[in-house]
Protein backbone atom coordinates (compact mmCIF):
# COMPACT_ATOMS: atom_id res chain seq x y z
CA UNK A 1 3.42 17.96 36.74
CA UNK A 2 3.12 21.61 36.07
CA UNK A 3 1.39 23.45 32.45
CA UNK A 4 3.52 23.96 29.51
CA UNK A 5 3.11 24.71 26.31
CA UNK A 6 6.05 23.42 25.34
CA UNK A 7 8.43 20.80 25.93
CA UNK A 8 11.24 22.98 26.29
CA UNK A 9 9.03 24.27 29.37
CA UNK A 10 9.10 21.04 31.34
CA UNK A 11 11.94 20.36 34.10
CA UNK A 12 13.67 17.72 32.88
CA UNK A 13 13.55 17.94 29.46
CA UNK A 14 13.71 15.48 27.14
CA UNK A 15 13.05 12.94 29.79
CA UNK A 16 9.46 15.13 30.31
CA UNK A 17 7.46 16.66 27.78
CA UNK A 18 4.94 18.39 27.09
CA UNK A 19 1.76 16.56 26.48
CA UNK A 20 -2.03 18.25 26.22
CA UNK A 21 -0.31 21.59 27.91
CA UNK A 22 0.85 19.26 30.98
CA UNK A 23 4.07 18.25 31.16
CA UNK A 24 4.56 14.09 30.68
CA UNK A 25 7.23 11.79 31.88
CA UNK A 26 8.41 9.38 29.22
CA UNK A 27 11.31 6.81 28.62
CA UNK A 28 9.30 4.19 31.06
CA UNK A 29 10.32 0.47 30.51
CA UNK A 30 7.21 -0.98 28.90
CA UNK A 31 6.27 -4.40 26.86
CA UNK A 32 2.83 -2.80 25.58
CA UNK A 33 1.06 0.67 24.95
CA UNK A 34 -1.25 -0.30 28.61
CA UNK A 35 2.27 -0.13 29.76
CA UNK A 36 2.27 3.06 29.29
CA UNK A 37 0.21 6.09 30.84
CA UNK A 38 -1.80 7.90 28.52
CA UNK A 39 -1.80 9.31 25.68
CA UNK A 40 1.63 7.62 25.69
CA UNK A 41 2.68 4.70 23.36
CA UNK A 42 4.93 1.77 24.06
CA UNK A 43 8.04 1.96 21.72
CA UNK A 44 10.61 -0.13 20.95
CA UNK A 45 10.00 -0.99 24.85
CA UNK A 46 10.00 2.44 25.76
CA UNK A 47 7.02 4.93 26.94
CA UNK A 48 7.43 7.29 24.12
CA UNK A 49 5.65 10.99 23.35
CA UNK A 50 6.28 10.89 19.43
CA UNK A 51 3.72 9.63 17.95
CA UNK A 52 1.32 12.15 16.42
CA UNK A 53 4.48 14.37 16.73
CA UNK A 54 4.98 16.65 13.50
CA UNK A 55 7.69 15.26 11.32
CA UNK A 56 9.17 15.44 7.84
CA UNK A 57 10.98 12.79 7.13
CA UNK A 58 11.09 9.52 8.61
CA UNK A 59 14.70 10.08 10.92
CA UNK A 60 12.48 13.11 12.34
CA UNK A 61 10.95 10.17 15.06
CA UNK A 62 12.98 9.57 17.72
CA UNK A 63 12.39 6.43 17.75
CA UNK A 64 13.14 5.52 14.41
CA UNK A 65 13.14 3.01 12.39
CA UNK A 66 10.14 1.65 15.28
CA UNK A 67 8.53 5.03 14.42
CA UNK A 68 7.98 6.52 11.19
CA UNK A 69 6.84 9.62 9.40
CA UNK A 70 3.70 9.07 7.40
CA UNK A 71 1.78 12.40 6.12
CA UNK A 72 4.17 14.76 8.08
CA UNK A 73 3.52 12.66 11.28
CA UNK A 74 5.05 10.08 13.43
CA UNK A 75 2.87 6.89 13.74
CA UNK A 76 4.17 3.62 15.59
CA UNK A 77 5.06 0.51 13.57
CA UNK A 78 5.01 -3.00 14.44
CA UNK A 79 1.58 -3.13 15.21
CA UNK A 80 0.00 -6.67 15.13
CA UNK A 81 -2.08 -7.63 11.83
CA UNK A 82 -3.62 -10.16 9.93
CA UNK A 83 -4.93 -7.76 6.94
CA UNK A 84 -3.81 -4.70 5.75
CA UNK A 85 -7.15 -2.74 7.03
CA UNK A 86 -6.01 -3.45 10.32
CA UNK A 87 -3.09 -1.07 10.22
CA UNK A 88 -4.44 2.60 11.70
CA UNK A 89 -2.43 4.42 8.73
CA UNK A 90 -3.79 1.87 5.94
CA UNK A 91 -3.31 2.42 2.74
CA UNK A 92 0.00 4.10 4.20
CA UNK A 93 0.46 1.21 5.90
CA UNK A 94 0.66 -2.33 5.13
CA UNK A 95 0.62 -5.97 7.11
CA UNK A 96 3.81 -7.77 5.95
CA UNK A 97 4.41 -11.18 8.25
CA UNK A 98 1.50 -10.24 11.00
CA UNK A 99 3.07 -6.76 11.55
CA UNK A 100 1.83 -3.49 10.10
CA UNK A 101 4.85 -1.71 8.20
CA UNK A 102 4.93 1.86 6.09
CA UNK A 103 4.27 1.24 2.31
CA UNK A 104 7.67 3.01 0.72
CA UNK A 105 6.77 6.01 -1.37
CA UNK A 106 8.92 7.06 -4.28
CA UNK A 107 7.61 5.52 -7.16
CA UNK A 108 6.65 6.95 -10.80
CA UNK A 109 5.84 3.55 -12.79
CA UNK A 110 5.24 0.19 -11.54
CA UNK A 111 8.90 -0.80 -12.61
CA UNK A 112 10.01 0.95 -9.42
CA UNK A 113 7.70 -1.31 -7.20
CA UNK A 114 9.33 -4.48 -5.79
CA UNK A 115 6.35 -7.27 -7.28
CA UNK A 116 6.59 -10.23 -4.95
CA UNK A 117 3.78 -9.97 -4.19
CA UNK A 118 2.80 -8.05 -7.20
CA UNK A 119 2.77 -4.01 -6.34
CA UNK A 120 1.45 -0.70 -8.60
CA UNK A 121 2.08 2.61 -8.23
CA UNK A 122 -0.81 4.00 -7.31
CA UNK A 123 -0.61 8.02 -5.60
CA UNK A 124 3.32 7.60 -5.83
CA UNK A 125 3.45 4.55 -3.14
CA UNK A 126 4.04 1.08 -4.10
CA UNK A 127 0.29 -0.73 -3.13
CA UNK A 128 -0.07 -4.35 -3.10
CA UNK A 129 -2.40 -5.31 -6.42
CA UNK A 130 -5.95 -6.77 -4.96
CA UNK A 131 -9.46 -7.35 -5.90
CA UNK A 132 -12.12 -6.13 -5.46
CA UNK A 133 -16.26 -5.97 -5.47
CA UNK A 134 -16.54 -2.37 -5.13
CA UNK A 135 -14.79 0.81 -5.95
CA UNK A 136 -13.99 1.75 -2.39
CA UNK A 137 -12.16 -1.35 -1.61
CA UNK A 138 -8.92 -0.20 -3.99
CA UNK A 139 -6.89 2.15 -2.30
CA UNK A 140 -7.01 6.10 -3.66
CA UNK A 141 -9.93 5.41 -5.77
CA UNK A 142 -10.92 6.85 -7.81
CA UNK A 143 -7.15 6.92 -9.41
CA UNK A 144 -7.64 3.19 -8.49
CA UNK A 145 -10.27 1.87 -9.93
CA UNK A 146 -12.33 -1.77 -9.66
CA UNK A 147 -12.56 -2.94 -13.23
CA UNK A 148 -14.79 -6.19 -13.01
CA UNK A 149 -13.27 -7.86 -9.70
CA UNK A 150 -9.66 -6.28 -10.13
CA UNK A 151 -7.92 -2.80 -8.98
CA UNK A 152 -6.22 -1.25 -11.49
CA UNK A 153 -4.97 2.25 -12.14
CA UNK A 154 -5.54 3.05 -15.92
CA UNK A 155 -2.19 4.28 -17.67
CA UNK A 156 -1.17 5.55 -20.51
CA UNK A 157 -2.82 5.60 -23.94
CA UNK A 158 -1.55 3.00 -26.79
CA UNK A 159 -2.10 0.90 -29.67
CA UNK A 160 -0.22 -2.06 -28.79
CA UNK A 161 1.43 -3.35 -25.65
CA UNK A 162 4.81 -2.25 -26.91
CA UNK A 163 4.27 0.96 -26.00
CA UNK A 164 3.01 -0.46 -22.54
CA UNK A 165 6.88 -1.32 -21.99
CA UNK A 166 7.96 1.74 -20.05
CA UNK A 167 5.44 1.60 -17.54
CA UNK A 168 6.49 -2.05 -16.70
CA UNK A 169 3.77 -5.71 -16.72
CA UNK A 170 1.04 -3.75 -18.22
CA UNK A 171 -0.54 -4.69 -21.47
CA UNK A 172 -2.74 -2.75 -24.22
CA UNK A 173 -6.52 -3.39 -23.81
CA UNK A 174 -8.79 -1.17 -25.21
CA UNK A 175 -6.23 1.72 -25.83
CA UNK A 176 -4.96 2.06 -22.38
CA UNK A 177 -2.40 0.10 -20.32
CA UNK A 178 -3.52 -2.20 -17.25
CA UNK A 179 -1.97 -4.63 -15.86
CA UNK A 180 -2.96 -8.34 -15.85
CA UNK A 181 -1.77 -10.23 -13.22
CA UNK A 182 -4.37 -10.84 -10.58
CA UNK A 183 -5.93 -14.42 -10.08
CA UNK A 184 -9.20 -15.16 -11.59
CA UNK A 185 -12.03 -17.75 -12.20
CA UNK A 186 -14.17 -16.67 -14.45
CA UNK A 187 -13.41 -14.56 -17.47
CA UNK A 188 -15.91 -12.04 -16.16
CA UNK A 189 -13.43 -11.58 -12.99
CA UNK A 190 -11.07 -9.68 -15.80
CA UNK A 191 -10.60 -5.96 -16.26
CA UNK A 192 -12.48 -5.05 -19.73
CA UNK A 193 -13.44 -8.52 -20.81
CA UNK A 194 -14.31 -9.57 -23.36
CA UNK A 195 -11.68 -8.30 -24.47
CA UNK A 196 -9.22 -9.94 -21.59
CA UNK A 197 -10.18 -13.80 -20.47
CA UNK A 198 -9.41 -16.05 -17.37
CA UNK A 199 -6.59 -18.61 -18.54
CA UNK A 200 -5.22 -21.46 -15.90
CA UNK A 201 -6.38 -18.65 -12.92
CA UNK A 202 -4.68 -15.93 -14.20
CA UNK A 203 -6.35 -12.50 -16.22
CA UNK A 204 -4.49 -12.82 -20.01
CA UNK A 205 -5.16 -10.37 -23.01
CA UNK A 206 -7.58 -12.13 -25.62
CA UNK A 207 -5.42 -11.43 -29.21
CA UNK A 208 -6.60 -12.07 -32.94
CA UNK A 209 -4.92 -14.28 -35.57
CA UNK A 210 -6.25 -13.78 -38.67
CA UNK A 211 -5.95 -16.43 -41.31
CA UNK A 212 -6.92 -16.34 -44.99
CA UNK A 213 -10.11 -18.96 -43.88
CA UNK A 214 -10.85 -18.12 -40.49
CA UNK A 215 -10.36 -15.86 -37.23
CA UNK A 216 -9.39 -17.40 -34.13
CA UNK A 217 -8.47 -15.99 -30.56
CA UNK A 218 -5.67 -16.61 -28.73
CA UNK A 219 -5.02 -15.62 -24.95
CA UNK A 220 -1.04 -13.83 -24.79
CA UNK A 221 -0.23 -14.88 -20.84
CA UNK A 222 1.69 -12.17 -19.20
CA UNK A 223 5.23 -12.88 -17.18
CA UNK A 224 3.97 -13.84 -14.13
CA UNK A 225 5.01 -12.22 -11.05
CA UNK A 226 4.85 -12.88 -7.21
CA UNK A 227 1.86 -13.90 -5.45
CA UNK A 228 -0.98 -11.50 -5.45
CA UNK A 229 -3.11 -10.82 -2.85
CA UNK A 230 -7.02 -11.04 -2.48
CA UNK A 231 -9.49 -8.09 -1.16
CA UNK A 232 -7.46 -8.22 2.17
CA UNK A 233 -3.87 -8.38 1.98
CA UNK A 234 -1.77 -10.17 4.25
């Protein structure tokens, strides 16, 4: 087909477009991307131009909700996965039931993350809580940080986890609030131990109780929440 620099510029139009300044058929039946011929992408069963496409919002993909609009471009979902690294747009992106899905923005605290499984709000998206061994395994590091063998995002300063509230499952360790919910085996797994320990698998905040004789510690569980996820997330 002939050169274009546009897709208004191709005959046919919308059923060609304009594709590396030659203009591309699309709207093929197709069950796979090698359907397809490139650079085009199988979509919802159709050979489809939009991915890569500028975009601003996520009904800007033609074939939405198959398509979506992650950092002002359209990117194909559905994808197959077994971890969350396997999705191209990862930490965008997410594997939820073998198929990769867009992480939904819009958060401010951790209260406006659905938690099963457990989620923060981490870069204004709602990321799955995980482990970790090093810093570059927590998504947006370094506002994400690997304390010990857990990700956590540091919030806001306190004394005591009442003023943790707001920010929603975090507790007060060592003037800031983290949150507490990842599994662990031993108390060195925890964010800031000694001061947190490893009680029945799960990261709790170490507390004093003074007595008029003796001190003594006791661990203060946190609510628990849905399953967390390991390094990589299902």
């Amino acid at each position: 087909m002939g050169a274009c620099s546009r897709d208004t510029d191709c005959p046919g139009y919308p059923q060609v477009v304009c594709m590396d300044r030659r203009c591309q058929k699309v709207g093929q039946n197709c069950n796979d991307d090698d359907d397809c011929p490139q650079p085009l992408y199988c979509i919802n069963h159709k050979c489809s131009a939009e991915v890569g496409k500028q975009c601003t919002r996520d009904r800007d993909c033609p074939s939405y909700p198959h398509a979506r609009c992650i950092r002002s471009k359209c990117a194909k979902m559905g994808l197959s996965c077994s971890y969350d690294e396997d999705c191209p747009d990862y930490p965008y992106t997410e594997c939820m039931n073998s198929k990769c899905v867009k992480v939904e923005p819009s958060c401010r605290i951790d209260k406006d993350c659905p938690q099963n499984p457990a989620r923060e709000c981490v870069s204004r998206l709602c990321i799955k809580r995980r482990t970790c061994t090093r810093m570059e395994d927590c998504p947006f590091h370094p506002e994400n940080k690997c304390l010990n063998t857990h990700c956590c995002t540091i919030g806001s300063s306190c004394y005591d986890d009442s003023q943790c509230q707001a920010e929603g499952y975090r507790w007060c360790v060592r003037g800031h609030c983290i949150r507490l919910d990842l599994p662990c085996t031993l108390d060195e797994d925890c964010p800031y131990h000694p001061d947190t320990v490893c009680r029945n698998g799960q990261c709790v905040k170490r507390e004093k109780t003074t007595t008029t004789t003796t001190t003594t510690t006791t661990p203060a569980t946190p609510a628990p929440w849905g399953p967390t996820c390991q390094r990589k997330c299902r």
